[in-house]
N, C-alpha and C. Protein backbone atom coordinates (compact mmCIF):
# COMPACT_ATOMS: atom_id res chain seq x y z
N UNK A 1 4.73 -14.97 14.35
CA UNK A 1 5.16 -13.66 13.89
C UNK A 1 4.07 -13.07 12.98
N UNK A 2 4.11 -11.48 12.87
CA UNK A 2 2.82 -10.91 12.06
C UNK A 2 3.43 -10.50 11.04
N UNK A 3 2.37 -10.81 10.13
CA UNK A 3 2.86 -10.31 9.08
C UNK A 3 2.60 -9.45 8.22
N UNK A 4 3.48 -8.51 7.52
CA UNK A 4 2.73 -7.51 6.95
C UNK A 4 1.97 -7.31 6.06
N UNK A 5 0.71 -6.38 6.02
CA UNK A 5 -0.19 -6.72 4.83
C UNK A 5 0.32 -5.40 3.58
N UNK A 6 -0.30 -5.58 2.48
CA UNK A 6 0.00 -5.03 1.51
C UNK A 6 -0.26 -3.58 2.06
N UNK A 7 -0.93 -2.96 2.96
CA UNK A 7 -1.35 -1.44 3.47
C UNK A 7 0.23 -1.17 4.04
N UNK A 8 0.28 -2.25 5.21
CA UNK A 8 1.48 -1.82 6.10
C UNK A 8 2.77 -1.66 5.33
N UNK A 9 3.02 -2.71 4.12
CA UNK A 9 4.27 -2.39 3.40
C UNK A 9 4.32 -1.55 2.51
N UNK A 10 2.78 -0.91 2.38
CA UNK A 10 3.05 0.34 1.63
C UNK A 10 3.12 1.74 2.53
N UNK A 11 2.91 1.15 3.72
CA UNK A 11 3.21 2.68 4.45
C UNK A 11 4.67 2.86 4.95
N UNK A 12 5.37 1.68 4.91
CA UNK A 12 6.97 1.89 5.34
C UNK A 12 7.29 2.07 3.94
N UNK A 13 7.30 1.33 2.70
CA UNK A 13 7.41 1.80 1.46
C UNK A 13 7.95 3.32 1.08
N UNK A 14 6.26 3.93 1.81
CA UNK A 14 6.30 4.92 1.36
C UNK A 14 7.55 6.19 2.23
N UNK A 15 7.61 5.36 3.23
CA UNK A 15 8.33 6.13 4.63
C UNK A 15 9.96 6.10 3.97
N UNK A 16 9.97 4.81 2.93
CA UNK A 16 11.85 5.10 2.29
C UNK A 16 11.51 5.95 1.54
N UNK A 17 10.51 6.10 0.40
CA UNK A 17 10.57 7.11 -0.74
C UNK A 17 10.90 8.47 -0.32
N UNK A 18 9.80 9.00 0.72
CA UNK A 18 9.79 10.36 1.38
C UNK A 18 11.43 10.69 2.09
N UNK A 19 12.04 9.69 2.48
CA UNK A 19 13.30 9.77 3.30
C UNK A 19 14.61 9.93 1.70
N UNK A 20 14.23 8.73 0.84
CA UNK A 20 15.11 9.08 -0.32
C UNK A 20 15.10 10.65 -1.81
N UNK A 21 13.63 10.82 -1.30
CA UNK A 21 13.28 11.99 -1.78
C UNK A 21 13.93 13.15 -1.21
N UNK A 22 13.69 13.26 -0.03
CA UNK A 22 14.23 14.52 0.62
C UNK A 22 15.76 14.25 0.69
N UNK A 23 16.42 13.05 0.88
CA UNK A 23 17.66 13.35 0.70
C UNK A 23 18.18 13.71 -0.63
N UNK A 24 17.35 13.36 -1.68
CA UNK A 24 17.70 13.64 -3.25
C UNK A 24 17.55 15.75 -3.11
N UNK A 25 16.35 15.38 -3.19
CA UNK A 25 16.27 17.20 -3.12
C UNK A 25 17.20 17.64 -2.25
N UNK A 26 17.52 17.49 -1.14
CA UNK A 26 18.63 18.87 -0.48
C UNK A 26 19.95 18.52 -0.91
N UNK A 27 20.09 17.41 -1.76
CA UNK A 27 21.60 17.06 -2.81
C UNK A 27 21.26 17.67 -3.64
N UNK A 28 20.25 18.35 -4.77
CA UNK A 28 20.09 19.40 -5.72
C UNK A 28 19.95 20.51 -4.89
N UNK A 29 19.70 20.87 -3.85
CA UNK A 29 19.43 22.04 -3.56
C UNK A 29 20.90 22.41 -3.20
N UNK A 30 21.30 22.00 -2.35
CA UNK A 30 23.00 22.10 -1.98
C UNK A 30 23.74 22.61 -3.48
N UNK A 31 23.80 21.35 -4.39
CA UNK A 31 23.81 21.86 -5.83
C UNK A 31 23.56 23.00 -6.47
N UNK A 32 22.29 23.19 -6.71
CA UNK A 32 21.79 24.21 -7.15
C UNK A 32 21.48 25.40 -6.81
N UNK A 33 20.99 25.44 -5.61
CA UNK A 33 20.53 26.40 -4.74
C UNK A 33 21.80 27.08 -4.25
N UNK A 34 22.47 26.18 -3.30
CA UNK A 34 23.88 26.91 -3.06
C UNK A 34 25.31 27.13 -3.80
N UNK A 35 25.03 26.48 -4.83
CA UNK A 35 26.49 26.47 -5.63
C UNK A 35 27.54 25.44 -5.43
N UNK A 36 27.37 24.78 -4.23
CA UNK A 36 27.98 23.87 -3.94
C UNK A 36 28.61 22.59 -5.30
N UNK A 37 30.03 22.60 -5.62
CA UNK A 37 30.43 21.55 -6.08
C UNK A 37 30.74 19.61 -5.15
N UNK A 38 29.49 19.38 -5.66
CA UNK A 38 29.65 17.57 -5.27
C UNK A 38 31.11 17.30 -5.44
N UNK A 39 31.88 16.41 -4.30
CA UNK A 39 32.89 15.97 -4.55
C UNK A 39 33.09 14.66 -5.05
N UNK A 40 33.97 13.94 -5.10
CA UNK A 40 34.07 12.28 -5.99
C UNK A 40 32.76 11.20 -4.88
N UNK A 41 33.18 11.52 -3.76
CA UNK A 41 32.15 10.24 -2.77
C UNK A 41 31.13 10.94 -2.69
N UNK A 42 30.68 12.35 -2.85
CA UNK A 42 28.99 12.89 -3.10
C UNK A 42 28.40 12.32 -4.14
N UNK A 43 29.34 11.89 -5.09
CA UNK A 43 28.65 11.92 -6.60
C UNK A 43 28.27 10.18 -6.39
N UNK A 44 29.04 9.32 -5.46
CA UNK A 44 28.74 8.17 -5.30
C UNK A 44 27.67 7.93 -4.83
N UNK A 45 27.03 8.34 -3.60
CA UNK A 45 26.33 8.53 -2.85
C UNK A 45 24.90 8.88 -3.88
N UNK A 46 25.31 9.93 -4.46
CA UNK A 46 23.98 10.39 -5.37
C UNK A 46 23.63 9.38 -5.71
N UNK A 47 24.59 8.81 -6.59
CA UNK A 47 24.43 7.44 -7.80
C UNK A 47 23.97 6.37 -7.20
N UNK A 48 23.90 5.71 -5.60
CA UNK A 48 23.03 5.50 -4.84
C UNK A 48 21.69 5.61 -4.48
N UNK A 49 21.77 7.26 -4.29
CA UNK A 49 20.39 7.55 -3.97
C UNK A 49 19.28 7.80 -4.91
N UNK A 50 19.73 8.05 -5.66
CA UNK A 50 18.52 9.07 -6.41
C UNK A 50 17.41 7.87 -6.89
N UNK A 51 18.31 6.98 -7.16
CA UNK A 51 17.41 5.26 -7.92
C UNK A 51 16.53 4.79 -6.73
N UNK A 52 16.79 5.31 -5.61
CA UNK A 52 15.69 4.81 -4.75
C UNK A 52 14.68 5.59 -4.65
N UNK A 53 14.74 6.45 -4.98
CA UNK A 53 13.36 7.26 -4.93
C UNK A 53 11.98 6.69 -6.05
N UNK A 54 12.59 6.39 -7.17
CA UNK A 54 11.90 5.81 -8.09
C UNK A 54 12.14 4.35 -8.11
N UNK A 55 12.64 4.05 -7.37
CA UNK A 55 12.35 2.58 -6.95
C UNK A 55 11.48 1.99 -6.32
N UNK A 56 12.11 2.68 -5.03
CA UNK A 56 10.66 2.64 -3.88
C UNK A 56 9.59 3.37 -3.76
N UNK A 57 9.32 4.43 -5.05
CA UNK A 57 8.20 5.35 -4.91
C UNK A 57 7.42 4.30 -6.23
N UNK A 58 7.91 3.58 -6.64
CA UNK A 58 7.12 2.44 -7.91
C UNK A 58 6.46 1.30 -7.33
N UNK A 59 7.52 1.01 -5.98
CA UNK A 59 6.89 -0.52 -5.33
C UNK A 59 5.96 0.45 -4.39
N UNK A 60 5.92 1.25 -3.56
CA UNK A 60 4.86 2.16 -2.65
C UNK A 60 3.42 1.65 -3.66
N UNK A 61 3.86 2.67 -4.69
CA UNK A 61 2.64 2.45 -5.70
C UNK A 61 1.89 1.32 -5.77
N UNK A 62 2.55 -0.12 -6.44
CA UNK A 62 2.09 -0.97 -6.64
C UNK A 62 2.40 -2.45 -5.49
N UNK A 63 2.84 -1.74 -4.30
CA UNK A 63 2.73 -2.45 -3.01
C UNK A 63 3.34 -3.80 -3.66
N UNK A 64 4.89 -3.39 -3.52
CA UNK A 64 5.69 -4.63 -3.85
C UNK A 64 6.55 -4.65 -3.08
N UNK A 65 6.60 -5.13 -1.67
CA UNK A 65 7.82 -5.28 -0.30
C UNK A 65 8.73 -6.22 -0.69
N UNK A 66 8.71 -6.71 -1.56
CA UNK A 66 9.83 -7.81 -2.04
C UNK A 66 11.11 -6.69 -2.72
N UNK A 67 10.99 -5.77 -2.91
CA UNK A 67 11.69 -4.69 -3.66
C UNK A 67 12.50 -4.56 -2.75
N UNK A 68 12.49 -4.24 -1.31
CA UNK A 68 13.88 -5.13 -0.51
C UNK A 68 15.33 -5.29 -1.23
N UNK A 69 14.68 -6.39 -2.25
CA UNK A 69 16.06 -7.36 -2.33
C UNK A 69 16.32 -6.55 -3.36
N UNK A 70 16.22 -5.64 -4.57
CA UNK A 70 16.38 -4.87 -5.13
C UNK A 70 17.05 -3.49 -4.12
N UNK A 71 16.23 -2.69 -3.60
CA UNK A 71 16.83 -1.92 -2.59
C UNK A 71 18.01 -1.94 -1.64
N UNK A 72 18.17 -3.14 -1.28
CA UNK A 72 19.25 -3.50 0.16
C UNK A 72 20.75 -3.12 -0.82
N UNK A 73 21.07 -3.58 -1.57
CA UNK A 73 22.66 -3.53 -1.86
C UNK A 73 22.43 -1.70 -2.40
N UNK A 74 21.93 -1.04 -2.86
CA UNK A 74 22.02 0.70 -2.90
C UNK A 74 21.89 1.38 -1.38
N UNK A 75 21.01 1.03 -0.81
CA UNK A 75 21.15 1.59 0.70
C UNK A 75 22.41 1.13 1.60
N UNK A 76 22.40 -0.22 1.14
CA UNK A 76 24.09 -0.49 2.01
C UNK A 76 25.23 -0.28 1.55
N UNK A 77 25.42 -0.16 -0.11
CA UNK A 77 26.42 0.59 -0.70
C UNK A 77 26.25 2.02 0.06
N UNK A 78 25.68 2.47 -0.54
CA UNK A 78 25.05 3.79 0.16
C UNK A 78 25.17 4.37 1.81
N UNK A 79 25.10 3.26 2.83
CA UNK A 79 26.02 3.12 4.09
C UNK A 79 27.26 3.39 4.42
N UNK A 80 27.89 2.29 3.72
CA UNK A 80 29.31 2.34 3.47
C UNK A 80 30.25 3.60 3.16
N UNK A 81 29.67 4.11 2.10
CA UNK A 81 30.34 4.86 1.51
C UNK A 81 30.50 6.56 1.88
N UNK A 82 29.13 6.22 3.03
CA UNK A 82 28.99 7.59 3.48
C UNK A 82 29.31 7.41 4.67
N UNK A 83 29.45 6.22 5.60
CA UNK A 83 30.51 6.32 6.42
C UNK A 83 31.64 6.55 6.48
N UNK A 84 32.36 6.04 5.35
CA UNK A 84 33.79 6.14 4.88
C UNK A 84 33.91 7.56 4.51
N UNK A 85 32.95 8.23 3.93
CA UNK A 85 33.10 9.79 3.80
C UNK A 85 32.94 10.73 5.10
N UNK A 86 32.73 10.26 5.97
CA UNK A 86 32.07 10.94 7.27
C UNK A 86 33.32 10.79 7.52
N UNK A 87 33.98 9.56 7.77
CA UNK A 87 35.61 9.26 8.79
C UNK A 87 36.27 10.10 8.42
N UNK A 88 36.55 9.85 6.82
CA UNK A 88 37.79 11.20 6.18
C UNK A 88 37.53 12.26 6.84
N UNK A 89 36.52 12.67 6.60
CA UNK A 89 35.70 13.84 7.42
C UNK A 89 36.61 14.60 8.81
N UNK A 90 36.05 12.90 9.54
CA UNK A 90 36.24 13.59 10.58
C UNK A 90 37.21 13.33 11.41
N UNK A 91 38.00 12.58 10.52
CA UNK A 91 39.79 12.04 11.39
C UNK A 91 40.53 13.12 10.53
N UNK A 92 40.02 13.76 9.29
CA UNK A 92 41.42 14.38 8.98
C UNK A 92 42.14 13.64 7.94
N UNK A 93 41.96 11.92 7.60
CA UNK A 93 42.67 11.64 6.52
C UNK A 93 42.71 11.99 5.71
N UNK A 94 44.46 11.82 5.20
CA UNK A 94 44.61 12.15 3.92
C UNK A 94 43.68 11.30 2.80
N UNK A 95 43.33 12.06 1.53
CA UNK A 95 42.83 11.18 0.80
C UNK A 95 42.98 11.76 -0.83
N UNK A 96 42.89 10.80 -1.84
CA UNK A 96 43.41 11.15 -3.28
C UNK A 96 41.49 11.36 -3.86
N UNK A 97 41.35 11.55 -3.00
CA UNK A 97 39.53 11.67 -3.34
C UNK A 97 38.90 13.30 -4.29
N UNK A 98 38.98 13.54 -5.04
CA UNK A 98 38.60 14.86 -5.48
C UNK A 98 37.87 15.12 -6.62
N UNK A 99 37.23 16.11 -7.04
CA UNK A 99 36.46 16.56 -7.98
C UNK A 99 37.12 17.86 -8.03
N UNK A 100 37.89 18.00 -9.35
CA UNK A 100 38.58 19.39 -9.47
C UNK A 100 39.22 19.62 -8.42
N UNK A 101 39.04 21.04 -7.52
CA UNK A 101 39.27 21.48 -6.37
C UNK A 101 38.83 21.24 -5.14
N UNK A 102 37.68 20.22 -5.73
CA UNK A 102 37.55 19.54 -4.64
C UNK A 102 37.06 18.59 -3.44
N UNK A 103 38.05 18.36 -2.30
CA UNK A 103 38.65 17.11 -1.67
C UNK A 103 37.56 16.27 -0.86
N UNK A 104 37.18 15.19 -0.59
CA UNK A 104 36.31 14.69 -0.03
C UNK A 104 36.47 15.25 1.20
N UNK A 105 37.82 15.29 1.87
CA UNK A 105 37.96 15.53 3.74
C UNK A 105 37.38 16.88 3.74
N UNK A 106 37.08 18.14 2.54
CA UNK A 106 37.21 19.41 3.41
C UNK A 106 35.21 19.29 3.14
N UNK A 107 34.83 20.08 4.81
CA UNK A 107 33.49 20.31 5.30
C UNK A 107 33.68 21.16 4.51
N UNK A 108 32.24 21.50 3.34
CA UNK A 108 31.99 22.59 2.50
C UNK A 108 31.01 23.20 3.51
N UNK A 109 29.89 22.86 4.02
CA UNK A 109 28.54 23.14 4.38
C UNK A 109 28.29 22.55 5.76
N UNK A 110 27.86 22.94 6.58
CA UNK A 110 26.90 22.04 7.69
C UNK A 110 25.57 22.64 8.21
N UNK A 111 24.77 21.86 7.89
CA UNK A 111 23.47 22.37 8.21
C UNK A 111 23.15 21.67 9.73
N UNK A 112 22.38 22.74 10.55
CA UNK A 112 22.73 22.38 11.83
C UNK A 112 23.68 22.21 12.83
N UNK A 113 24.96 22.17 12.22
CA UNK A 113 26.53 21.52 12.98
C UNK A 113 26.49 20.24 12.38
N UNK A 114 25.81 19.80 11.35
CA UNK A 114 25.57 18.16 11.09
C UNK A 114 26.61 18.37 9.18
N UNK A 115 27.73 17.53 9.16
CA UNK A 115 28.06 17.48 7.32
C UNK A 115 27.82 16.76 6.69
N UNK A 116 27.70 17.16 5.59
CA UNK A 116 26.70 16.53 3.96
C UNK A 116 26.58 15.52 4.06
N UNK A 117 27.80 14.46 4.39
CA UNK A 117 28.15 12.97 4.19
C UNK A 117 27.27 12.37 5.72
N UNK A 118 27.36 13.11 6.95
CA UNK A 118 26.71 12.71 8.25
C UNK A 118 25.12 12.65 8.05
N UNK A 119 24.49 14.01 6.97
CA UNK A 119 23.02 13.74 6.61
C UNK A 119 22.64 12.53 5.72
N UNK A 120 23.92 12.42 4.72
CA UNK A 120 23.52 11.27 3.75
C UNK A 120 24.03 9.77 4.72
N UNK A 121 24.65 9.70 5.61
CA UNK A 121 24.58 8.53 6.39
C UNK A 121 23.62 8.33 6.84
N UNK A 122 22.70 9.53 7.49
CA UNK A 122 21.81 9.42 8.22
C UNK A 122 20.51 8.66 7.73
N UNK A 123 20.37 9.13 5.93
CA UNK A 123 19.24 9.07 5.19
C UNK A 123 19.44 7.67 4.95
N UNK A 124 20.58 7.01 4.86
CA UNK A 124 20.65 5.56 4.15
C UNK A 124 20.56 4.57 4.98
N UNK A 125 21.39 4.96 6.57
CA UNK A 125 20.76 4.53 7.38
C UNK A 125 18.85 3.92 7.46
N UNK A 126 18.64 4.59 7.98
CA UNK A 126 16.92 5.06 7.69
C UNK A 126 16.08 4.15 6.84
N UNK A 127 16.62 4.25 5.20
CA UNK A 127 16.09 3.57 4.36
C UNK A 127 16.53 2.05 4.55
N UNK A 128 17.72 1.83 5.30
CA UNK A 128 17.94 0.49 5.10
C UNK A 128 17.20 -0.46 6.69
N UNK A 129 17.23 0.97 7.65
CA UNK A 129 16.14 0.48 8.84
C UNK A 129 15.06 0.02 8.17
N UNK A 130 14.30 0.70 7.11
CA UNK A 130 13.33 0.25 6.75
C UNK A 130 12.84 -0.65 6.06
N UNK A 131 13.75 -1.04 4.71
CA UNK A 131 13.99 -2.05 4.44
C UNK A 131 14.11 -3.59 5.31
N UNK A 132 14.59 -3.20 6.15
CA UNK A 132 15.07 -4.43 7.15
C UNK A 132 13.83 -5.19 7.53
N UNK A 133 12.70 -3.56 8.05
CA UNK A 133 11.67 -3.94 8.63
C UNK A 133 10.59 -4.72 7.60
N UNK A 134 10.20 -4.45 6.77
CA UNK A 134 10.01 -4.74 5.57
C UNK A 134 10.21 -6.24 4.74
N UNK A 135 11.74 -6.73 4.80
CA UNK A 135 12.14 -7.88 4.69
C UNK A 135 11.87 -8.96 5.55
N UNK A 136 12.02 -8.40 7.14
CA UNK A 136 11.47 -8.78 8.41
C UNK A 136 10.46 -9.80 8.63
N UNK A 137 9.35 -8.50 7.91
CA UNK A 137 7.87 -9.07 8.00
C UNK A 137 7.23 -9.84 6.77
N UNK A 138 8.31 -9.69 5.66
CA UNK A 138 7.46 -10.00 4.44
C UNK A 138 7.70 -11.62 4.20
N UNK A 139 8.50 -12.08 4.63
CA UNK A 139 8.74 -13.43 4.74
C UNK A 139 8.36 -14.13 5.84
């Protein structure tokens, strides 16, 4: 098996930062930009994400692929939770989930036809593909 050198694990490295970055920014921009109130499982999700950006934008830096084992339980929390937000989503369950007014199940936004919780699955997904690859090779 090959293994990865300190270049290659800083170029997937860098491939979670850019993926946890951009999902951080269009969670402030949604925020900020649109007015949008985060609901109780957005705010989870954040609390997930945002630590990977400066996680994995620190090991990129100083080409540390062992950061993995640091990374894996926020990206797979981070899985979870935005699957479980996608289902409410998109079965319709009832749920005691809310921030003020409001409810995890109701679609505020969809960019593309794609909702908030389906992009943030998408992103954690991604990071934890990469991770994988990463862990993969580094041992």
């Amino acid at each position: 098996m090959r293994h990865v050198t300190t270049i290659d694990s800083r170029r997937w490295l860098a491939v979670g930062t850019i993926i946890a970055a951009v999902a951080t920014g269009g969670s402030l921009w949604l925020s900020f930009g649109l007015g949008l109130v985060p609901c109780e499982l957005c705010w989870y999700q954040r609390i997930l994400m945002y630590p990977l950006v400066v996680i994995l934008g620190v090991a990129t830096i100083e080409g540390r692929p062992l950061v993995y084992r640091t990374a894996f339980p926020l990206a797979i929390g981070g899985v979870l939770i935005a699957a479980y937000h996608s289902w409410i989503q998109y079965t319709g369950a009832p749920t005691a989930c809310s921030v003020g007014e409001i409810s995890c199940g109701i679609v505020q936004y969809r960019i593309g036809g794609i909702t908030i919780p389906n992009l943030s699955l998408t992103a954690f997904v991604l990071i934890t593909a990469v991770l994988f690859v990463i862990a993969r090779w580094s041992n």
